[in-house]
Protein backbone atom coordinates (compact mmCIF):
# COMPACT_ATOMS: atom_id res chain seq x y z
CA UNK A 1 -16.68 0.69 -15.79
CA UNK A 2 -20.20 1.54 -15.82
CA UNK A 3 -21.75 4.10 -17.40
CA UNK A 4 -22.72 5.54 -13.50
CA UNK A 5 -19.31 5.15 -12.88
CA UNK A 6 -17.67 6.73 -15.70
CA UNK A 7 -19.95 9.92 -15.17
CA UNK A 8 -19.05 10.34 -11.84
CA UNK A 9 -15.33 10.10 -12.61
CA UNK A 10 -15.53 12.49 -14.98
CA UNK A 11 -17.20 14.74 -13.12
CA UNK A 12 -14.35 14.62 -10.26
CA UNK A 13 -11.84 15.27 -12.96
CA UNK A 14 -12.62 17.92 -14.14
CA UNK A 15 -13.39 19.58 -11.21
CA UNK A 16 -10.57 18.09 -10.01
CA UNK A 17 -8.37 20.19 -12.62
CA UNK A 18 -10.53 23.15 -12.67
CA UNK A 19 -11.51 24.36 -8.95
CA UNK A 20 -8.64 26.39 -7.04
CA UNK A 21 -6.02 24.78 -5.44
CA UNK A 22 -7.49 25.23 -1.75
CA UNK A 23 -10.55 22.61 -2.78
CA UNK A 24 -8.52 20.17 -5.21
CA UNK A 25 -8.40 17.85 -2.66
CA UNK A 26 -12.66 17.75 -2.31
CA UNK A 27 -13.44 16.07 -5.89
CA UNK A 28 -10.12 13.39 -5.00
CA UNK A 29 -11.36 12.22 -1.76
CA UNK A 30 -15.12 12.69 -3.27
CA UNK A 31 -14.34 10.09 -6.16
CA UNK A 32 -11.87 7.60 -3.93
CA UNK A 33 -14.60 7.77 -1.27
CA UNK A 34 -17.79 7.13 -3.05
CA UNK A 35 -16.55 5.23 -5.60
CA UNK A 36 -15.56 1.39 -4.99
CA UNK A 37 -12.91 -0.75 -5.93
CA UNK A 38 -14.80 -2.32 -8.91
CA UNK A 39 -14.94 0.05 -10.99
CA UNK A 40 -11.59 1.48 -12.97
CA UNK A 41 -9.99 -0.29 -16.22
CA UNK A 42 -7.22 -2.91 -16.62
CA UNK A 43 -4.15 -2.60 -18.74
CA UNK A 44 -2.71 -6.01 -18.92
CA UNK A 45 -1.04 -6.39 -15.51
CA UNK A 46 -2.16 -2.86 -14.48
CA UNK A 47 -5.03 -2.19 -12.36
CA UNK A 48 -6.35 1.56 -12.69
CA UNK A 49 -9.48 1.73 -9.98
CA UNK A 50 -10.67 4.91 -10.01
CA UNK A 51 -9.02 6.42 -7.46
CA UNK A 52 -5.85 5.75 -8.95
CA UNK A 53 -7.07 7.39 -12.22
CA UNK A 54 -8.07 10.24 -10.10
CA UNK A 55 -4.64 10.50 -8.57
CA UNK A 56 -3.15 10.70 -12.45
CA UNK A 57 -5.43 13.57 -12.90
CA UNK A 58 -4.28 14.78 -9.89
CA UNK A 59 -0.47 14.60 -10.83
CA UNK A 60 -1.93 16.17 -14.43
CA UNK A 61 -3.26 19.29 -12.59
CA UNK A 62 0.59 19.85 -10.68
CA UNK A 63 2.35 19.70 -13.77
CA UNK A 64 0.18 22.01 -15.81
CA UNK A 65 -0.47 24.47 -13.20
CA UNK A 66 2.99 24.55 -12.03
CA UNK A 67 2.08 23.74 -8.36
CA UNK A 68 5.10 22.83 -6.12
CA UNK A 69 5.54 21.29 -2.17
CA UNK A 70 4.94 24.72 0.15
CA UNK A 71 8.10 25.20 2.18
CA UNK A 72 9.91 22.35 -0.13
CA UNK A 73 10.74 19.05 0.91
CA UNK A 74 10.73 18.04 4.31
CA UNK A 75 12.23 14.89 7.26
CA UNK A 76 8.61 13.34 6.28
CA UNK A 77 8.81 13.90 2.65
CA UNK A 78 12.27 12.30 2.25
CA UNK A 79 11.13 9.48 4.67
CA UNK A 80 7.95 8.90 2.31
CA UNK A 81 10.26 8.48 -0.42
CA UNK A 82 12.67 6.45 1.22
CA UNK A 83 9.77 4.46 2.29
CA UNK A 84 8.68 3.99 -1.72
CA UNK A 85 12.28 3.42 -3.06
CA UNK A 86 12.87 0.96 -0.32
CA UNK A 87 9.52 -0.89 -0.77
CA UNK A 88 10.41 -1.43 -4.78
CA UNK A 89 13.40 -2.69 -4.07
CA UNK A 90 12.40 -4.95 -1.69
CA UNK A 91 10.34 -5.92 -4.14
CA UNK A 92 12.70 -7.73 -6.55
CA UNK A 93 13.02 -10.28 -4.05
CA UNK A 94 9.75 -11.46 -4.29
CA UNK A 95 7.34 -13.70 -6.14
CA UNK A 96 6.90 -11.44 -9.39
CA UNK A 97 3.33 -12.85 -9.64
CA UNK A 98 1.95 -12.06 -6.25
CA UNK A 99 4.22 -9.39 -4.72
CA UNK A 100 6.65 -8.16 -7.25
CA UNK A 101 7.40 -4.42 -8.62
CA UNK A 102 4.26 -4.06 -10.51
CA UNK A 103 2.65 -4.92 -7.14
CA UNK A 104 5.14 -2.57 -4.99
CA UNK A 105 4.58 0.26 -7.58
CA UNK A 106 1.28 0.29 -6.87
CA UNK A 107 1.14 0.35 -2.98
CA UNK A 108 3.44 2.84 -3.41
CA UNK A 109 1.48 4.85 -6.07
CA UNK A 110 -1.32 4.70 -3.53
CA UNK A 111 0.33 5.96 -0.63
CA UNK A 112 2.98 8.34 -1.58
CA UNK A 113 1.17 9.21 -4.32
CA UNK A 114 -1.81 10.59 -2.21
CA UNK A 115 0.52 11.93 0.36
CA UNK A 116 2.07 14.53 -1.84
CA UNK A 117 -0.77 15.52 -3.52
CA UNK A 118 -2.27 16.60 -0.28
CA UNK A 119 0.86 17.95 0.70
CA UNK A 120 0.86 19.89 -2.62
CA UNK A 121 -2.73 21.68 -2.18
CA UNK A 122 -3.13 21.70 1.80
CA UNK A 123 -0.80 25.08 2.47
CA UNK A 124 -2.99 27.26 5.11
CA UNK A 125 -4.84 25.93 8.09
CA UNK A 126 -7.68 27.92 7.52
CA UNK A 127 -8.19 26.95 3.89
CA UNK A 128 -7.62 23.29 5.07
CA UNK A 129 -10.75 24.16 7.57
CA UNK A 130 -12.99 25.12 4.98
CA UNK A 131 -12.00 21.60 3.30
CA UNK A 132 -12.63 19.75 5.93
CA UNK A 133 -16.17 21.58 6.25
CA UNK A 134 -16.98 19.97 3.08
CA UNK A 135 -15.44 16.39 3.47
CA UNK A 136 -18.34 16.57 6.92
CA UNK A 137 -20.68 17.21 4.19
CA UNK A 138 -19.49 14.17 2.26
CA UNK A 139 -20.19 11.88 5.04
CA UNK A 140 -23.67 12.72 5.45
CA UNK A 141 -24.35 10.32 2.16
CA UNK A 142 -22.45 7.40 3.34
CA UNK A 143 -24.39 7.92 6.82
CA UNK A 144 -27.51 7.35 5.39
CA UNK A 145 -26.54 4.79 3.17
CA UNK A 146 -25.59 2.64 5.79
CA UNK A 147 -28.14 3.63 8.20
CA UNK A 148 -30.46 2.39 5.42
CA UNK A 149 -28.48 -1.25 4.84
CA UNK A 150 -29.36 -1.81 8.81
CA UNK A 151 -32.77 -1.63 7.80
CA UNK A 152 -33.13 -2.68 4.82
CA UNK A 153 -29.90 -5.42 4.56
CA UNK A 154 -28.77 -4.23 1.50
CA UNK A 155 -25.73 -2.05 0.23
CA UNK A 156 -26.86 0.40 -2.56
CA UNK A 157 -23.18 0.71 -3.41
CA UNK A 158 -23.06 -2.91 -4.89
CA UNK A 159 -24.21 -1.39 -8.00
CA UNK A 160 -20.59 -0.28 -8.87
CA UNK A 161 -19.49 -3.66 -7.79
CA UNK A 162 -16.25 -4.58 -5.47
CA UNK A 163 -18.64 -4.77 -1.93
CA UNK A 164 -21.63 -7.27 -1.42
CA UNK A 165 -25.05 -6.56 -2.31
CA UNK A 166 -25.73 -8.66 1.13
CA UNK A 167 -24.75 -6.63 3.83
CA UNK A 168 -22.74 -8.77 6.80
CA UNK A 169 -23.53 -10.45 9.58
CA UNK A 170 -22.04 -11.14 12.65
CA UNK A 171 -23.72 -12.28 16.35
CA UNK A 172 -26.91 -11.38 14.80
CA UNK A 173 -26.02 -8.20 13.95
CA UNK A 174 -26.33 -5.86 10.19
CA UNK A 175 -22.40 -5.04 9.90
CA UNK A 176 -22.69 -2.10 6.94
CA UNK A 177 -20.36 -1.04 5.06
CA UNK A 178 -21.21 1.28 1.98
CA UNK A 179 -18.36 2.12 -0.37
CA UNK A 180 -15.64 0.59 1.45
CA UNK A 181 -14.42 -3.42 1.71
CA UNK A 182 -15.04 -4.02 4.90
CA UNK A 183 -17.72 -2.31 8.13
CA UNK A 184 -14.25 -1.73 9.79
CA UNK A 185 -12.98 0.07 7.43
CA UNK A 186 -16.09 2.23 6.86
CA UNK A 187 -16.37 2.51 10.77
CA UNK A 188 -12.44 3.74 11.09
CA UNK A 189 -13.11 6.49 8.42
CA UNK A 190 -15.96 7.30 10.66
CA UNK A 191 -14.72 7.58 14.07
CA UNK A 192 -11.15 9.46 12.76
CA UNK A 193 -12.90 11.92 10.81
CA UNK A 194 -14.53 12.80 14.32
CA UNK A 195 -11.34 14.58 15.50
CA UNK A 196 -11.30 16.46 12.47
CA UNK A 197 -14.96 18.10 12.60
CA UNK A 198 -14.52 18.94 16.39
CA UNK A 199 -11.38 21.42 15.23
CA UNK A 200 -14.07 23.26 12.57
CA UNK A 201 -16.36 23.80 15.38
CA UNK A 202 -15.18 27.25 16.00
CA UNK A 203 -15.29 28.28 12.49
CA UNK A 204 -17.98 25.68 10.91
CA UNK A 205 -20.27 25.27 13.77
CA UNK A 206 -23.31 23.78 11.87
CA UNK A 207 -21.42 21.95 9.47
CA UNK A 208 -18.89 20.55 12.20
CA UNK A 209 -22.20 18.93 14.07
CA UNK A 210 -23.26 17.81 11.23
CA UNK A 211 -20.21 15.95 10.46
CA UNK A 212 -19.88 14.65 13.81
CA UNK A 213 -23.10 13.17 13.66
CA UNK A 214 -22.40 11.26 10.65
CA UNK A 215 -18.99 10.10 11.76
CA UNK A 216 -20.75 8.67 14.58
CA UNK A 217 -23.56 7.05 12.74
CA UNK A 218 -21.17 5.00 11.02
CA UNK A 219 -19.06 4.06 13.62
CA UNK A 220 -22.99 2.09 15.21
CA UNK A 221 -23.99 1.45 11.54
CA UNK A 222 -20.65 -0.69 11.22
CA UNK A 223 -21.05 -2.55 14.33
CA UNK A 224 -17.59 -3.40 15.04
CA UNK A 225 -15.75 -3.07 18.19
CA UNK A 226 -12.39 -1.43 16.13
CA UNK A 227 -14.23 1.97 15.04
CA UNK A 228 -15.65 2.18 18.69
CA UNK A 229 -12.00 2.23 19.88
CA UNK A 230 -11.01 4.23 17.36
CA UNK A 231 -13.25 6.92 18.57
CA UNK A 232 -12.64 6.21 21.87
CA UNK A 233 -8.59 7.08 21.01
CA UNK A 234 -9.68 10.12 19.11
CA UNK A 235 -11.49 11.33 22.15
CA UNK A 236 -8.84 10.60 24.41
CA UNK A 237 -6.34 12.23 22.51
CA UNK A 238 -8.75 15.00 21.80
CA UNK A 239 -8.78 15.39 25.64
CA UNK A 240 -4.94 15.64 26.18
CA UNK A 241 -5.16 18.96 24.85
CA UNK A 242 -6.26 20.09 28.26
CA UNK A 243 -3.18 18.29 29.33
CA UNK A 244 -0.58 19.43 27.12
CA UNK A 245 1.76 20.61 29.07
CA UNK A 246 2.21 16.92 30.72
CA UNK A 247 2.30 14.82 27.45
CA UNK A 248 6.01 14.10 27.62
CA UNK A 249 5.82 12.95 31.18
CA UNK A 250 2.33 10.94 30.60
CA UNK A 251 4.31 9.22 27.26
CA UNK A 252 6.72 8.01 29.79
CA UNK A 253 4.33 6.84 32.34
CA UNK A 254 2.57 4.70 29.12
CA UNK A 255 5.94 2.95 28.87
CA UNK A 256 7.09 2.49 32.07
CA UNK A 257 3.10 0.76 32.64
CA UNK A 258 3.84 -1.17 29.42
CA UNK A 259 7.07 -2.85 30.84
CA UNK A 260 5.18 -3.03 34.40
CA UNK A 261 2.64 -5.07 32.85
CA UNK A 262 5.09 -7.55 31.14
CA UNK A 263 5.99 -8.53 34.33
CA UNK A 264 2.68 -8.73 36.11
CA UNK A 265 0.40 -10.41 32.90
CA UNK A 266 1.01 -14.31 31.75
CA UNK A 267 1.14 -13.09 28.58
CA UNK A 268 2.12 -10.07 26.56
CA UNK A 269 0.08 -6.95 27.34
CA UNK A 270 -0.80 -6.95 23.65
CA UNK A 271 -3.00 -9.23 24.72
CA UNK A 272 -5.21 -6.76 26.05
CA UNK A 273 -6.71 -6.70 22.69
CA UNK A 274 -8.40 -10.25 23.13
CA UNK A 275 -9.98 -8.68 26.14
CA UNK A 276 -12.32 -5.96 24.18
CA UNK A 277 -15.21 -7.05 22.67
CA UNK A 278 -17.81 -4.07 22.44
CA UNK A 279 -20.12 -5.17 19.86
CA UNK A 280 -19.99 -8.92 20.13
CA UNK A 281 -18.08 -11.60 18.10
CA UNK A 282 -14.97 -9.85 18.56
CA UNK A 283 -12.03 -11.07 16.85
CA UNK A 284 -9.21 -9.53 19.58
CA UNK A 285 -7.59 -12.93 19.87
CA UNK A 286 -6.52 -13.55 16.59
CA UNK A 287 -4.91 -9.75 16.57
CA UNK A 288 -3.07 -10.57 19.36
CA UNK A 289 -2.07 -14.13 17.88
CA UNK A 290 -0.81 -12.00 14.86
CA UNK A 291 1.60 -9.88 16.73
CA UNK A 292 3.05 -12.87 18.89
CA UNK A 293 3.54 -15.18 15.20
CA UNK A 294 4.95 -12.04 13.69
CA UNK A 295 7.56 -11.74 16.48
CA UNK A 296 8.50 -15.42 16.39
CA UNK A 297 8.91 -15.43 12.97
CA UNK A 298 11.13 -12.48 12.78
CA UNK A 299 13.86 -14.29 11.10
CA UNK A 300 11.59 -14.87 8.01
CA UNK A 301 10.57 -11.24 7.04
CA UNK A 302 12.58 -8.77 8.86
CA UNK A 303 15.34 -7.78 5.85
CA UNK A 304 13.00 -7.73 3.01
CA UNK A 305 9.57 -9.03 3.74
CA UNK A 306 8.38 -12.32 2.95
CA UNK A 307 5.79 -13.72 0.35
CA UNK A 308 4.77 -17.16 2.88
CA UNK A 309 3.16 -16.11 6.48
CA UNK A 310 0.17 -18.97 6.17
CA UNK A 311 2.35 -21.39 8.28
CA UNK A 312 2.22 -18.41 10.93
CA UNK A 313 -1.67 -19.01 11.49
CA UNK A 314 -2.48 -21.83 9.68
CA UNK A 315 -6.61 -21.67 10.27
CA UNK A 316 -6.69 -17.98 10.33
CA UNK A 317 -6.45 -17.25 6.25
CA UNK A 318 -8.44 -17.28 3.51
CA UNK A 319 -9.34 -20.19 1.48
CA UNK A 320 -8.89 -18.31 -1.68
CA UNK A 321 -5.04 -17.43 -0.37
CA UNK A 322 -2.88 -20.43 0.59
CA UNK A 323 -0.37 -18.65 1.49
CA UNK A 324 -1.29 -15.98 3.67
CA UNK A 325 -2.91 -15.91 6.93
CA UNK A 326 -5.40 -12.92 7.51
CA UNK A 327 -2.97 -9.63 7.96
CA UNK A 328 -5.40 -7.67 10.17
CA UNK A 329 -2.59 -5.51 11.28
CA UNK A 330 -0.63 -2.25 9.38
CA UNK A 331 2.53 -2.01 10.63
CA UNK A 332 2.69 -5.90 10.18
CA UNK A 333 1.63 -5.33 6.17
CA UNK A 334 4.34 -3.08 5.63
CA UNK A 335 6.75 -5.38 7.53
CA UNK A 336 5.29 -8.04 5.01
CA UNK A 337 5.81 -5.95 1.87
CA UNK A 338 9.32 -4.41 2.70
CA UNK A 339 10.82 -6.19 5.91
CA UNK A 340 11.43 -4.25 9.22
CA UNK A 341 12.90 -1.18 7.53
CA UNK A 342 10.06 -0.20 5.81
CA UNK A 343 7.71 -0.55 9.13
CA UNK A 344 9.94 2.02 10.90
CA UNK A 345 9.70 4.26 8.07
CA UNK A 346 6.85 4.59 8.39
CA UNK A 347 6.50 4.35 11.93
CA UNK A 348 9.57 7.55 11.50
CA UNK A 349 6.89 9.43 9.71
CA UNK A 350 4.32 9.14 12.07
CA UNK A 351 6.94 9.81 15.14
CA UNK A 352 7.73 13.40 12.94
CA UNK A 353 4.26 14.47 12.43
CA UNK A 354 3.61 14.10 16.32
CA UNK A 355 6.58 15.73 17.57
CA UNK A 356 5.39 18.51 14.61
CA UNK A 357 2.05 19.02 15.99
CA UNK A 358 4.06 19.71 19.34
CA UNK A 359 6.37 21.95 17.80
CA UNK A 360 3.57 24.01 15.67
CA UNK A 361 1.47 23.63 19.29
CA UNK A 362 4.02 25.25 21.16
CA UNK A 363 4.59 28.25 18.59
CA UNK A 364 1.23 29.46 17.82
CA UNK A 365 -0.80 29.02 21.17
CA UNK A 366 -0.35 32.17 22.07
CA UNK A 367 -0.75 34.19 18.78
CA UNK A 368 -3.28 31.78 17.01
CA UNK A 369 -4.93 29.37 19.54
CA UNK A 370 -8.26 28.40 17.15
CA UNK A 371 -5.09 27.28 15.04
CA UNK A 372 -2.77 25.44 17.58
CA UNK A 373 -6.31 23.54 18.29
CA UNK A 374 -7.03 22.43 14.88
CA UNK A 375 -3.49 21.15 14.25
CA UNK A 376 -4.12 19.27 17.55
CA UNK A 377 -7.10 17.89 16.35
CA UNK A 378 -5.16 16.62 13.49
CA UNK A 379 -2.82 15.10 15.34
CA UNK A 380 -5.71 13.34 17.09
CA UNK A 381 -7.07 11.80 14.01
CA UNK A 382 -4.06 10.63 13.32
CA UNK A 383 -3.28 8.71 17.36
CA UNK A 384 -6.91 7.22 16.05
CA UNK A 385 -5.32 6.04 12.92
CA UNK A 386 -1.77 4.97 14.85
CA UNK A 387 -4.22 3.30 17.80
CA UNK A 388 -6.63 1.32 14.89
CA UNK A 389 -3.68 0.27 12.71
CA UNK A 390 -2.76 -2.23 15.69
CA UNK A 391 -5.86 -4.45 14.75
CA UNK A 392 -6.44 -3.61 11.27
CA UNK A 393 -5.18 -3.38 7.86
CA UNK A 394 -6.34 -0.41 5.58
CA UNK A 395 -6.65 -2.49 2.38
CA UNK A 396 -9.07 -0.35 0.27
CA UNK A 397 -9.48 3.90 0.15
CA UNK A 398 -9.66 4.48 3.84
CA UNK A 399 -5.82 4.25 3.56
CA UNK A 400 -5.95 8.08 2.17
CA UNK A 401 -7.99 9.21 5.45
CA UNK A 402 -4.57 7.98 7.07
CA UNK A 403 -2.10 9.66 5.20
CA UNK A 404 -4.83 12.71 4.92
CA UNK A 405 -3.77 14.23 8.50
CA UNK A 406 0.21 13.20 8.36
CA UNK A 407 0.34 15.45 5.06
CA UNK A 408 -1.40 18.39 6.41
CA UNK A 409 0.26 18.26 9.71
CA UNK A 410 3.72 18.23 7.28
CA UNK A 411 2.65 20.88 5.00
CA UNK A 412 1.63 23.23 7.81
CA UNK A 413 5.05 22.89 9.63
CA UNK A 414 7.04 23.16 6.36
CA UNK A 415 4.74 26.61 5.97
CA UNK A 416 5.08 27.75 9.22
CA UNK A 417 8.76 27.50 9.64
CA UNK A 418 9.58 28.92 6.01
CA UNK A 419 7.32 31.76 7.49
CA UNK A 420 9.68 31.84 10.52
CA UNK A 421 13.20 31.83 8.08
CA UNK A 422 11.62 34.56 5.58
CA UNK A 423 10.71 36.92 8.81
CA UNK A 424 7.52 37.23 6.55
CA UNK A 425 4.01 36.26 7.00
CA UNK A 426 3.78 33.61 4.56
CA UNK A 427 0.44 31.84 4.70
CA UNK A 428 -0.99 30.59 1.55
CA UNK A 429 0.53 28.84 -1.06
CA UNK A 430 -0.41 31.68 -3.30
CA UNK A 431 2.50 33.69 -1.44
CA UNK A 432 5.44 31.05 -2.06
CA UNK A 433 5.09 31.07 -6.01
């Protein structure tokens, strides 16, 4: 670790134990934004990135403030931990080198990890506007940044190592990418933070624009089709709000088209993907490859996950892996890591946070619409998230943007209904302890 590095991360931990719980999450997603996956400390078999050591401080902070779940646990909370107990198991039955419980410990570390953290702090919807204010503040950097590797073809975030100092290139085209592995990623971040900016507007007007802007920039600065259709899905969900009254019957018109179309097309409508190409060189065939391979080879992976999926896509890998092909899809890596029941789990806990924004939707349009609309716009950012994680795998910190709006959505239902049992306005943690 640096000596940059190490200043930074001690800067986020402290303020990370000392600022009030409604803006604890601000220095975590500050430090596992800006700071890459090459800098942290090894212990033996143990990685500790920084934004793990950040979520250790984080877990620090809980225990010695005494901070607890508002509204206690929840369906998604017990399916997260289902999800983590089910993963480590699964676990045993792989290669102990490459995929094993030291592996599975820390995907699920990452994920759940995160999840309840958020959960933990993010107990009003107003507060959680005021954080989101500043997380459109904390874009603004990373838009300039990569603005400034189109022009200049460099990444000023190589200096804490883990991304290129050469930015990428693809059709001709500067592909940036800042603090994040991959212009996808740093594109997705982009375009499914937009959802989240347009439900400040009301309340953050300036900083909302702002935000947008940035989100925006980074979706062009990354030049890749996926965070254009990310956006795209944001917007369109953004745009059902007007709508709401018909989503039920337009979710049944999506399947009945689905199974329409599997009659009609030559191949699978997932082929669709192969079809978009918005910013040239496109890479929609191979997706759609994936999901076809995966379904074939359902026999291999579908109890616990398998270790071997090379043979699946034979030229699609990476040389430095033999024996993986190139997993550019979610809910296929968590069918990889923990077999079919750990894809619905956490398919389950996206299915529960969408029927939840419904539910908190239908119960506070008429009494608090400015609120109904932000938890809409939260469920928007996360149909971006469910739409992108068809064609893409969040392998670096853009995986806590994802699990950002599922634990918010689940922390504001768990408050909302514990409101609704007390027969008490309960809106701030402060009030449940």
């Amino acid at each position: 670790m640096n000596p940059l590095a190490l200043a930074f991360f001690v800067t986020c931990a402290v303020a990370l134990i000392a600022v009030p719980r409604k803006w604890a999450p601000v220095p975590l997603l500050l430090g596992c934004t800006y700071m890459t996956f090459g800098q942290g400390i090894e212990l033996g078999p143990v990685s500790l990135p920084i934004y793990r050591m950040l979520l250790l401080v984080g877990v620090i902070r809980v225990i010695s403030k005494g901070e607890s779940l508002p509204g206690g646990f929840n369906l998604i909370d017990k399916l997260m931990m289902a999800w983590g107990g089910w993963v480590i198991f699964a676990s045993f039955f792989h290669d102990p080198e490459r995929a094993g419980p030291i592996y599975a410990c820390g995907v699920v570390f990452n994920q759940a990890l995160f999840y309840f953290l958020i959960r933990i702090w993010c107990s009003d919807l107003e507060e959680v506007g005021d954080m989101i204010g500043i997380v459109a503040l904390l874009m603004v950097p990373i838009a300039i940044e990569m603005t400034l590797e189109k022009f200049t073809g460099r990444n000023n975030f190589a200096i804490f190592g883990g991304v290129p100092d050469n930015v990428l290139i693809r059709e001709g085209k500067l592909r940036a990418q800042g603090p994040f592995r991959h212009p996808i990623l740093a594109g997705t971040v982009g375009a499914t933070c937009v959802p989240l900016f347009i439900g400040i507007l009301k309340r953050h007007r300036t900083v909302a624009l702002i935000g947008i802007g940035a989100g925006v920039v980074i979706v062009i600065a990354s030049a890749s089709s996926g965070p254009v259709m990310s956006l795209l899905a944001g917007a369109f969900a953004l745009g059902l709000w007007r709508f709401k009254i018909h989503v039920k019957t337009l979710r049944r018109c999506a399947v009945l088209l689905y199974v329409l179309l599997m009659f009609v097309m030559k191949q699978p409508p997932y082929y669709l993907i192969s079809r978009i190409d918005i910013s040239g060189g496109s890479t929609g065939w191979h997706r759609s490859f994936l999901i076809q391979q995966t379904i074939a080879h359902f026999s291999e992976w579908w109890l616990l996950g398998t270790d071997i999926t090379r043979h699946w896509m034979p030229n699609q890998g990476f040389a430095s892996d033999p024996l993986h092909t190139d997993i550019t899809n979610q809910y296929i890596g968590y069918a990889v890591e923990g077999g079919l029941l750990a894809m619905l789990l956490v398919m389950g806990m996206m299915a529960v946070a969408f029927q939840w924004v419904g539910q908190i939707h239908d119960e506070r349009i008429a009494t608090h619409p400015d609120q109904s609309f932000m938890i809409w716009c939260f469920g928007a950012c996360l149909f971006a998230h469910a739409v992108t994680s068809v064609s893409v795998a969040y392998f670096d910190q853009s995986m806590l943007y994802f699990w950002l709006s599922v634990a918010v959505i689940s922390s504001i239902y768990s408050i909302i209904h514990l409101d609704q049992e007390s027969g008490e306005p309960v809106t701030r943690a402060s009030d449940l302890e």
